[in-house]
Protein backbone atom coordinates (compact mmCIF):
# COMPACT_ATOMS: atom_id res chain seq x y z
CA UNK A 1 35.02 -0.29 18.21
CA UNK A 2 37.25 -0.92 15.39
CA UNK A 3 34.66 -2.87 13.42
CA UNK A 4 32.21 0.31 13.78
CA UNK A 5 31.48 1.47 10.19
CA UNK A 6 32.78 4.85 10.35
CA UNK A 7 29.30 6.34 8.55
CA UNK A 8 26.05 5.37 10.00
CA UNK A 9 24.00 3.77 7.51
CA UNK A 10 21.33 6.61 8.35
CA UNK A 11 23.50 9.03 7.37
CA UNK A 12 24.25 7.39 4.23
CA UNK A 13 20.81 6.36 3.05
CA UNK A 14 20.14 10.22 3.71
CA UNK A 15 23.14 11.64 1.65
CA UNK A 16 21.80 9.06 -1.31
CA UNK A 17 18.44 10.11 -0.76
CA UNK A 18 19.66 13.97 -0.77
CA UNK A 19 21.61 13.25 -4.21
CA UNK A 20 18.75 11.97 -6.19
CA UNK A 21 15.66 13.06 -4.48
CA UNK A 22 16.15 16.29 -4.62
CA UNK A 23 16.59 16.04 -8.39
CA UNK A 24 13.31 14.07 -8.65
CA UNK A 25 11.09 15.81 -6.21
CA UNK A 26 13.21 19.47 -6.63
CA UNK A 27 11.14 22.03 -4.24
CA UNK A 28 8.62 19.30 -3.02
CA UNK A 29 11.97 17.66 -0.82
CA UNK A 30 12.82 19.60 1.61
CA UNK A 31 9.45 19.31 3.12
CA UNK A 32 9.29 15.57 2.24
CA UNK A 33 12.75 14.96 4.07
CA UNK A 34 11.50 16.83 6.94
CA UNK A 35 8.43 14.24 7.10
CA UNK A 36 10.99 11.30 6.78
CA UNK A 37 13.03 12.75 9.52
CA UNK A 38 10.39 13.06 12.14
CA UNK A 39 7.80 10.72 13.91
CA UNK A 40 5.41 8.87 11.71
CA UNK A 41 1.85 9.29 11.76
CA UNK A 42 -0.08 5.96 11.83
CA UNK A 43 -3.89 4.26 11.41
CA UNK A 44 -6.33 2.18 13.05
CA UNK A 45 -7.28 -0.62 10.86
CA UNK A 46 -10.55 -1.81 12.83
CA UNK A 47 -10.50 -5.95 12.92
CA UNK A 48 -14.21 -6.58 12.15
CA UNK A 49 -13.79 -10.09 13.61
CA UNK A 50 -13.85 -8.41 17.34
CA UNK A 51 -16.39 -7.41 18.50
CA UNK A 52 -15.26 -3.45 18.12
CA UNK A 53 -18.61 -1.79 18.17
CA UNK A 54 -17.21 1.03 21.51
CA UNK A 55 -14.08 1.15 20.11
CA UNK A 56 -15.38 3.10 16.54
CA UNK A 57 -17.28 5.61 19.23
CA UNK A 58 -13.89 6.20 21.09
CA UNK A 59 -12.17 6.74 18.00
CA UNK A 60 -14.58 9.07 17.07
CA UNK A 61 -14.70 10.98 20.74
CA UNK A 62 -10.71 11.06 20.07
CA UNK A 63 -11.81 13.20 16.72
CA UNK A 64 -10.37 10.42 14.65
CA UNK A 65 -12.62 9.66 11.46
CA UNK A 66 -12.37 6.46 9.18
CA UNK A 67 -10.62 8.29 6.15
CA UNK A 68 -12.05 5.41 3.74
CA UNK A 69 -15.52 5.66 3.98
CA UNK A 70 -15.30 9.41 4.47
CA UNK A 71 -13.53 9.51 1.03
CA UNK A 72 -16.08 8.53 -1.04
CA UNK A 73 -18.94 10.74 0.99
CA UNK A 74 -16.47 14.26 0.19
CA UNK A 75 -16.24 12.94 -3.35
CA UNK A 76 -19.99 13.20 -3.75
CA UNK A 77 -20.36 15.96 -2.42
CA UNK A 78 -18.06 17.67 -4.22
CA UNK A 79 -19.47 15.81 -7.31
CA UNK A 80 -22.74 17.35 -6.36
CA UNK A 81 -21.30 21.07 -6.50
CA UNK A 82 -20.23 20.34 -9.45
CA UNK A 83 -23.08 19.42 -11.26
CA UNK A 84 -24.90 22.46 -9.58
CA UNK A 85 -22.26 24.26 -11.33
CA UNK A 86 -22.79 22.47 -14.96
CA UNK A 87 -26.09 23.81 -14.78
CA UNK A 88 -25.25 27.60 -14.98
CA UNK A 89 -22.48 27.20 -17.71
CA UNK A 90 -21.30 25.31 -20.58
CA UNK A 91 -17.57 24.39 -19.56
CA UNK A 92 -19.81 22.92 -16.39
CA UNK A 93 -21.64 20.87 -18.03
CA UNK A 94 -18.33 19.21 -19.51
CA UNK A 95 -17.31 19.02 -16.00
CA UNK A 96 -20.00 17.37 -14.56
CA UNK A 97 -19.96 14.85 -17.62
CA UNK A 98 -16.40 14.02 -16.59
CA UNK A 99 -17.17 13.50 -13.16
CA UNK A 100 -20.02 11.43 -13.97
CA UNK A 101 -17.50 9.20 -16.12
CA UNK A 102 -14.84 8.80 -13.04
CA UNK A 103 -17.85 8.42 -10.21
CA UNK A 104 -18.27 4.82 -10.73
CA UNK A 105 -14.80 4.13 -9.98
CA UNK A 106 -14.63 5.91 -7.04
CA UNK A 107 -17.27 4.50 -5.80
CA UNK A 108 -16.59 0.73 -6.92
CA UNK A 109 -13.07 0.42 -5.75
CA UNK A 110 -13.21 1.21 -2.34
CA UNK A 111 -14.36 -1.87 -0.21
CA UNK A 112 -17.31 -1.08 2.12
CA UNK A 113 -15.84 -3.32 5.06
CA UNK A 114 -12.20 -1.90 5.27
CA UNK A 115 -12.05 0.97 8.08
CA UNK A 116 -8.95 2.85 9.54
CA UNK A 117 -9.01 5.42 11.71
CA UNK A 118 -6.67 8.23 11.40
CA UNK A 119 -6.29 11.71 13.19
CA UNK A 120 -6.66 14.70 11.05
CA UNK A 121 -3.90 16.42 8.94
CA UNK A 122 -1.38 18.26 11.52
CA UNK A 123 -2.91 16.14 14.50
CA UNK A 124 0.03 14.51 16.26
CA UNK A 125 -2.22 12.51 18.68
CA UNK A 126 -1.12 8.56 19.43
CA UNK A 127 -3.58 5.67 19.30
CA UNK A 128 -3.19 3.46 22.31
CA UNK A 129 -2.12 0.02 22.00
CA UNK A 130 -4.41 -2.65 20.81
CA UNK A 131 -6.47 -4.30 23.31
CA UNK A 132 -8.23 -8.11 22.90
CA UNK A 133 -11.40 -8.61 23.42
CA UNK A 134 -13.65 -11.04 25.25
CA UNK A 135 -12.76 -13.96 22.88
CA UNK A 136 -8.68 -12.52 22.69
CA UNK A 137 -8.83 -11.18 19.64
CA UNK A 138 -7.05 -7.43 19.38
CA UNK A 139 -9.54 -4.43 18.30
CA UNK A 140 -7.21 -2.74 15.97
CA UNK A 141 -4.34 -3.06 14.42
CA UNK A 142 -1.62 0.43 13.67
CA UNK A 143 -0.53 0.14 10.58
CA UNK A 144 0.98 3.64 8.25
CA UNK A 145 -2.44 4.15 6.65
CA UNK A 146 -1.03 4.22 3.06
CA UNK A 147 -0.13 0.98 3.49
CA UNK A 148 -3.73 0.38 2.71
CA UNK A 149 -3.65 2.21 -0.62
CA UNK A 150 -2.82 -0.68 -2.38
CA UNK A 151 -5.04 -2.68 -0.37
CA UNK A 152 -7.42 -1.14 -1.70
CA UNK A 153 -6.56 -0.50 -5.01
CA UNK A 154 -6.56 -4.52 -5.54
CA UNK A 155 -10.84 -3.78 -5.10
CA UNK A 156 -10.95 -7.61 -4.14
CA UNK A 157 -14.37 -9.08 -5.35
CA UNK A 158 -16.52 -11.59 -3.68
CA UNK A 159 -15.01 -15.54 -3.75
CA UNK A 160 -11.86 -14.07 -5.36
CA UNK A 161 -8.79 -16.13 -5.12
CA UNK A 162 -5.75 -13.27 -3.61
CA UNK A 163 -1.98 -14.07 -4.07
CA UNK A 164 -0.12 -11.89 -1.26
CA UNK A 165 3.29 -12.78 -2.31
CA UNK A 166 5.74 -10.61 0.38
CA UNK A 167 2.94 -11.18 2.73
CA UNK A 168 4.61 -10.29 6.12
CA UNK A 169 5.25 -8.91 8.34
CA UNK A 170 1.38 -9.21 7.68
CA UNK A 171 -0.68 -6.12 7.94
CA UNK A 172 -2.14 -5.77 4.42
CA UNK A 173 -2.41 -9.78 4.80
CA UNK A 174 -4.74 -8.70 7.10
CA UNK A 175 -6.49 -5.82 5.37
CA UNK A 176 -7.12 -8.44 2.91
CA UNK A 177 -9.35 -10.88 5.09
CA UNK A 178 -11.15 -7.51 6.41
CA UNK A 179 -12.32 -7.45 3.15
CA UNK A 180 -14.65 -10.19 3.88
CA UNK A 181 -14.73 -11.44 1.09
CA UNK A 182 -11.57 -13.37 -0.10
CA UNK A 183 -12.79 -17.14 -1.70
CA UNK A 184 -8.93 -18.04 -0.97
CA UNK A 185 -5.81 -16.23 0.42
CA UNK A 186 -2.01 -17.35 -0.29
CA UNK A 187 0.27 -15.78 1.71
CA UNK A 188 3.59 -16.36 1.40
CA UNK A 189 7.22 -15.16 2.09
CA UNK A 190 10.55 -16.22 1.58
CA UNK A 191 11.99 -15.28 5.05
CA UNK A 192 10.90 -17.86 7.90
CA UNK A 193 11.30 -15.72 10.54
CA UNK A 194 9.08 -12.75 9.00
CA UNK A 195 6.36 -15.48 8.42
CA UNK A 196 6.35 -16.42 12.02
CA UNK A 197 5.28 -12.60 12.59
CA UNK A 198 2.60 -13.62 10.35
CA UNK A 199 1.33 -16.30 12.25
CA UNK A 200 1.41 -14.55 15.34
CA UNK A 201 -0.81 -11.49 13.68
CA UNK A 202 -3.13 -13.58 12.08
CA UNK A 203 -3.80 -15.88 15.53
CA UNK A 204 -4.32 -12.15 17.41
CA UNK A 205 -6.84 -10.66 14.82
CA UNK A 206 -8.15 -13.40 13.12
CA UNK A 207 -10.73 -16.25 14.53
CA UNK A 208 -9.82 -19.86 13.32
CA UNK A 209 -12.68 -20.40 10.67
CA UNK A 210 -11.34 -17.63 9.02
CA UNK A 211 -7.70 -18.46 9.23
CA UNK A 212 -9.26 -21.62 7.27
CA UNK A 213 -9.03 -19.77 4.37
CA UNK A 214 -5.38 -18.78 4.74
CA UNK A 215 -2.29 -20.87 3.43
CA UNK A 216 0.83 -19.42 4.31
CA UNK A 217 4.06 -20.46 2.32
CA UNK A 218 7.42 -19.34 2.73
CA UNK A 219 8.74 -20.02 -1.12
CA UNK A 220 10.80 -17.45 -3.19
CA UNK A 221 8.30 -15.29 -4.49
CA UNK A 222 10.48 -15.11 -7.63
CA UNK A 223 9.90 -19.07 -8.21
CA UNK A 224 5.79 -18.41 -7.67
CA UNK A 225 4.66 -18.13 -11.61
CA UNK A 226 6.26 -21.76 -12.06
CA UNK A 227 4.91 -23.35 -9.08
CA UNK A 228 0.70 -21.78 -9.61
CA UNK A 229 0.63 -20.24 -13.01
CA UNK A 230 -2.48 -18.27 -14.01
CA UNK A 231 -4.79 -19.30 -10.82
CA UNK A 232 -5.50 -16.22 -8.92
CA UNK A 233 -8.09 -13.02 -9.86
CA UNK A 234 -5.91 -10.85 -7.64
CA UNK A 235 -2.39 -10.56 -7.06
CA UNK A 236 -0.41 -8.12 -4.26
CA UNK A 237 2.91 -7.96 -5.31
CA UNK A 238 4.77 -5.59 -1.95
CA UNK A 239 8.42 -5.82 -2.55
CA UNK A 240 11.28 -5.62 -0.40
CA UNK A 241 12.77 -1.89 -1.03
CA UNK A 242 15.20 0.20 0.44
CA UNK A 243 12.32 1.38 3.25
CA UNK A 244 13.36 5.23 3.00
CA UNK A 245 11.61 5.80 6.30
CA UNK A 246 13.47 2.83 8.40
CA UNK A 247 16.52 3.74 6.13
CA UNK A 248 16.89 7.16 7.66
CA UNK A 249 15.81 6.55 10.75
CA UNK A 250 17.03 3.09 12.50
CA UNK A 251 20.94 1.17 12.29
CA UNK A 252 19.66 -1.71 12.39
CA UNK A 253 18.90 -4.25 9.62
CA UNK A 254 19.38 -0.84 7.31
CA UNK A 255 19.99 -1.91 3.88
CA UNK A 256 22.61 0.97 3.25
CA UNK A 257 24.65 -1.02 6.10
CA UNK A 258 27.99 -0.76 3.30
CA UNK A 259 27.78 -4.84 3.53
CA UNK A 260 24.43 -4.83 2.51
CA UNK A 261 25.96 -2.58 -0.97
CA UNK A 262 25.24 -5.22 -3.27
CA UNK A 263 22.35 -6.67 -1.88
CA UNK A 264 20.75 -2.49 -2.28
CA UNK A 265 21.97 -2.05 -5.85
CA UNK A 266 19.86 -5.44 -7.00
CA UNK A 267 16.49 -4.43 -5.47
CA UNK A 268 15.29 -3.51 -8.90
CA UNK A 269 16.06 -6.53 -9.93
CA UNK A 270 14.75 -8.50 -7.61
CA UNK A 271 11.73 -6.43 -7.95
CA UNK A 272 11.34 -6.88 -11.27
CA UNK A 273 11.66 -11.19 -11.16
CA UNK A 274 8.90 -11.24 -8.03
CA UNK A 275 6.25 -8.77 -10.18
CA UNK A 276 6.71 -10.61 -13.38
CA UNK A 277 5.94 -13.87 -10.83
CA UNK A 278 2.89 -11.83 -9.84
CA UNK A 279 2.06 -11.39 -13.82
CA UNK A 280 2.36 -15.13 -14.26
CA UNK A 281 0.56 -15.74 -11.26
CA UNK A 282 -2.35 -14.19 -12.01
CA UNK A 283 -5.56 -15.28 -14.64
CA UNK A 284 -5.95 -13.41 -17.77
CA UNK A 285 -8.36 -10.93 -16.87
CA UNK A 286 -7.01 -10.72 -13.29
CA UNK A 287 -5.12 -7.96 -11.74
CA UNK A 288 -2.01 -7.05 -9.89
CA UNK A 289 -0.97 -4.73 -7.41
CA UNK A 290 2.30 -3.72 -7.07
CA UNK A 291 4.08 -1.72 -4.19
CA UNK A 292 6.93 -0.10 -2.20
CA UNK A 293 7.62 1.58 0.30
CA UNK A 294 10.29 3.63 -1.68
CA UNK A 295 10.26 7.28 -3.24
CA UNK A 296 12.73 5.67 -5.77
CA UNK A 297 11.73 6.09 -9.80
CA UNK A 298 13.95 3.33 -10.24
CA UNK A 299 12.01 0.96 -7.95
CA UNK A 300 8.87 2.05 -8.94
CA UNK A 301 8.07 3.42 -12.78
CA UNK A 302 10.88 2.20 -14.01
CA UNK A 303 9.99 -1.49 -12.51
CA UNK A 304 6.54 -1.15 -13.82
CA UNK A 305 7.80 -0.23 -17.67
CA UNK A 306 10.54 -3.27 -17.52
CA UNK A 307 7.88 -5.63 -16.54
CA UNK A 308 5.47 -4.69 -19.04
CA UNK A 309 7.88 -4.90 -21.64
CA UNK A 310 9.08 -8.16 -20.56
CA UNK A 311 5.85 -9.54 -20.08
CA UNK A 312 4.73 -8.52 -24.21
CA UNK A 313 8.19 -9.56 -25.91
CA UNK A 314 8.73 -12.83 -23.47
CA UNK A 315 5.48 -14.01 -23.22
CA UNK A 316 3.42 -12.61 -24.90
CA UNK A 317 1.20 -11.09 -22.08
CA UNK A 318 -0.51 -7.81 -22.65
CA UNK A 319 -0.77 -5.40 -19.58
CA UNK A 320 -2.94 -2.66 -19.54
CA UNK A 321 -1.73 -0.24 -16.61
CA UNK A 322 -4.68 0.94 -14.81
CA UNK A 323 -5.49 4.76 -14.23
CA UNK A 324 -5.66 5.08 -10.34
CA UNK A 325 -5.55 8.94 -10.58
CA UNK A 326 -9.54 8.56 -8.89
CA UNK A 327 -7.21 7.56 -5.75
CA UNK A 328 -5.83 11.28 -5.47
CA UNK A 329 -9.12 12.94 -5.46
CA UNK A 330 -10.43 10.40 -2.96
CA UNK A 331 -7.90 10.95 -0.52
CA UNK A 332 -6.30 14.12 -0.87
CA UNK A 333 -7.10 15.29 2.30
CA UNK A 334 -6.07 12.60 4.24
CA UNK A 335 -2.56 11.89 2.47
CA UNK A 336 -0.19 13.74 0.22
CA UNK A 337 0.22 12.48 -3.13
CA UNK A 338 3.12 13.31 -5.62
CA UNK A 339 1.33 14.49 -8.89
CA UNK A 340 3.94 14.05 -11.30
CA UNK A 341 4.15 9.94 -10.83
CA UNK A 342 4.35 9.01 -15.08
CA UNK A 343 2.62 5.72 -14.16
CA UNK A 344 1.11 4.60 -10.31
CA UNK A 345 0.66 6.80 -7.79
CA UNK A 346 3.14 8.01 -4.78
CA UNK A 347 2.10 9.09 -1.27
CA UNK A 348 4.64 11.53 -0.08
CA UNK A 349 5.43 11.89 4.01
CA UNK A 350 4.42 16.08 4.60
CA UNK A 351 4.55 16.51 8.51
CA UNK A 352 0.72 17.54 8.86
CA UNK A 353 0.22 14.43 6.81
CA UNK A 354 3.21 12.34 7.60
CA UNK A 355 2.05 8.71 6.02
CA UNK A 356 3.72 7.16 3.67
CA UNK A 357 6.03 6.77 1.22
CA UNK A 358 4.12 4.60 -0.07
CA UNK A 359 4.01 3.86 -4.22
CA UNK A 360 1.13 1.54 -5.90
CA UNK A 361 0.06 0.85 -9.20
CA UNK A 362 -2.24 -1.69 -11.07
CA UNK A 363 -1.88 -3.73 -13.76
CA UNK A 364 -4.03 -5.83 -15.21
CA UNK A 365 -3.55 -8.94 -17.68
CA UNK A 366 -5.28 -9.14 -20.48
């Protein structure tokens, strides 16, 4: 009992997070805290390599809908309405001109063969457990669904070579090979016993032909531009972070444990060494994706900016952050998204919505 820190970690991560949060997010917090505080809602990424052809109708009987193709369906729709209106007035017609500008994108970056399942806004209702099917392999796999934002963002093209450089505990490893459509996969992390979950995920979703295509590493991500400079179209670049969800919520391994101190206050920089290894990683022309699960500027914008920087006046890389704005239209009624993000884009928890956080933004070398 002695050794007991006197402060939970919880309640520490929660005073930090009341400091600056509320100064960041000002009225949006108190709802957002809420949504950190209580249970959080989660998806059904279908595996498409079981055979899961009665599980979509269950989903479906359940009232669950696959938010991503949905997305695209409400965009045209309302894209539709739109152009209805351009015809009866003049600021219409410079709306529908703008929407026919950002329709390709919405419609080009979402991959056809990624589908998750989630329960409408303010429905609490739990998925059951996975089950395997005939050959062993599990149906679905529950996952927070903005965990497939950037996922999706990375719009991974046929015979592309990925980089997922924190790869486990392996679920957007394995939105990746959902995809279909990966030439090569890398996925690597520097903790051994996190890339054992990884094995064990992809031998439960993933037949062995397909697993073929997979090499799994367990190198500092930091040391990756060195060791396969400029090889891969795609790069996923999801960073260790402070976890606000896990940080409020469970003792253990919480990185506001006071030992862990030091170890919290370099996350930035650690950030910033494993997405300029990304940068390096990638092709000229490529693209990276970058994530956390964080609310923190500091860990997100602010890791973005440094890294651009670095990457012009160090080595002479030009990146060109993408506009993934399209994203919030798409999904807005699935997920709450924080609208004043100055570059990426942040998923806030809201309990009728309560995904997330989740930040991603894309960058792409030119």
């Amino acid at each position: 009992a002695a050794t007991a820190p006197r402060i939970p970690p919880t309640r520490l991560a929660l005073h930090h997070f009341d400091v600056n949060y509320s100064l960041q997010l000002k009225d949006l917090w108190p709802s957002v805290r809420a949504g950190l505080l209580c249970e959080q809602k989660y998806g059904a990424l279908l595996n498409n390599f079981s055979a899961v052809g009665h599980v979509t109708q269950e989903l479906e009987l359940l009232n669950a809908a696959d938010f991503v193709s949905e997305a695209p369906k409400k965009a045209q729709r309302c894209a539709a309405a739109e152009e209805v209106g351009g015809e009866e007035s003049r600021s219409g017609e410079g709306r529908a001109v703008m929407q026919a500008e950002t329709s390709p994108p919405l419609r080009a970056s979402i991959s056809p063969n990624i589908k998750c399942y989630t329960f409408p806004r303010g429905d609490i209702t739990r998925f059951r457990p996975a089950r395997p099917d005939a050959l062993g392999l599990l149906d679905y796999y529950l996952m927070d669904a903005a965990s497939l934002l950037p996922v999706l963002a990375l719009n991974v093209q046929p015979d592309d070579f990925v980089l997922d450089l924190c790869a486990a505990p392996g679920s957007k490893t394995l939105a990746l090979l959902q995809t279909g459509v990966c030439g090569h996969l890398a996925a690597n992390d520097v903790s051994i016993s996190r890339t054992k979950r990884l094995y064990q995920i992809l031998h439960s979703y993933v037949p062995k032909e397909i697993r073929d295509i997979v090499s799994v590493t367990s190198y500092d991500g930091r040391d990756w531009g060195q060791l396969e400079g400029g090889t891969f179209h795609k790069v996923l670049v999801d960073v260790p972070c402070t976890t606000d969800r896990h940080s409020v919520m469970e003792q253990d391994n919480n990185i506001f444990h006071k030992r862990r101190t030091k170890e919290r206050q370099m996350l930035p920089m650690l950030q910033l060494q494993l997405l300029m290894a990304g940068i390096l990683a990638t092709k000229p022309g490529g693209e990276v994706v970058y994530s956390t699960c964080s609310l923190s500027p500091l860990q997100n914008e602010c890791v973005i900016e440094r890294a651009a920087d670095i990457a012009e006046t160090q080595f002479n890389i030009s990146i060109h952050v993408e506009d993934l704005s399209h994203f919030r239209t798409l999904f807005q009624d699935t997920f709450s998204f924080f609208s004043d993000c100055r570059l990426g884009e942040l998923v806030l928890p809201h309990l009728t919505a309560n995904f997330g956080p989740m930040y991603f933004c894309k960058l792409r070398r030119m």
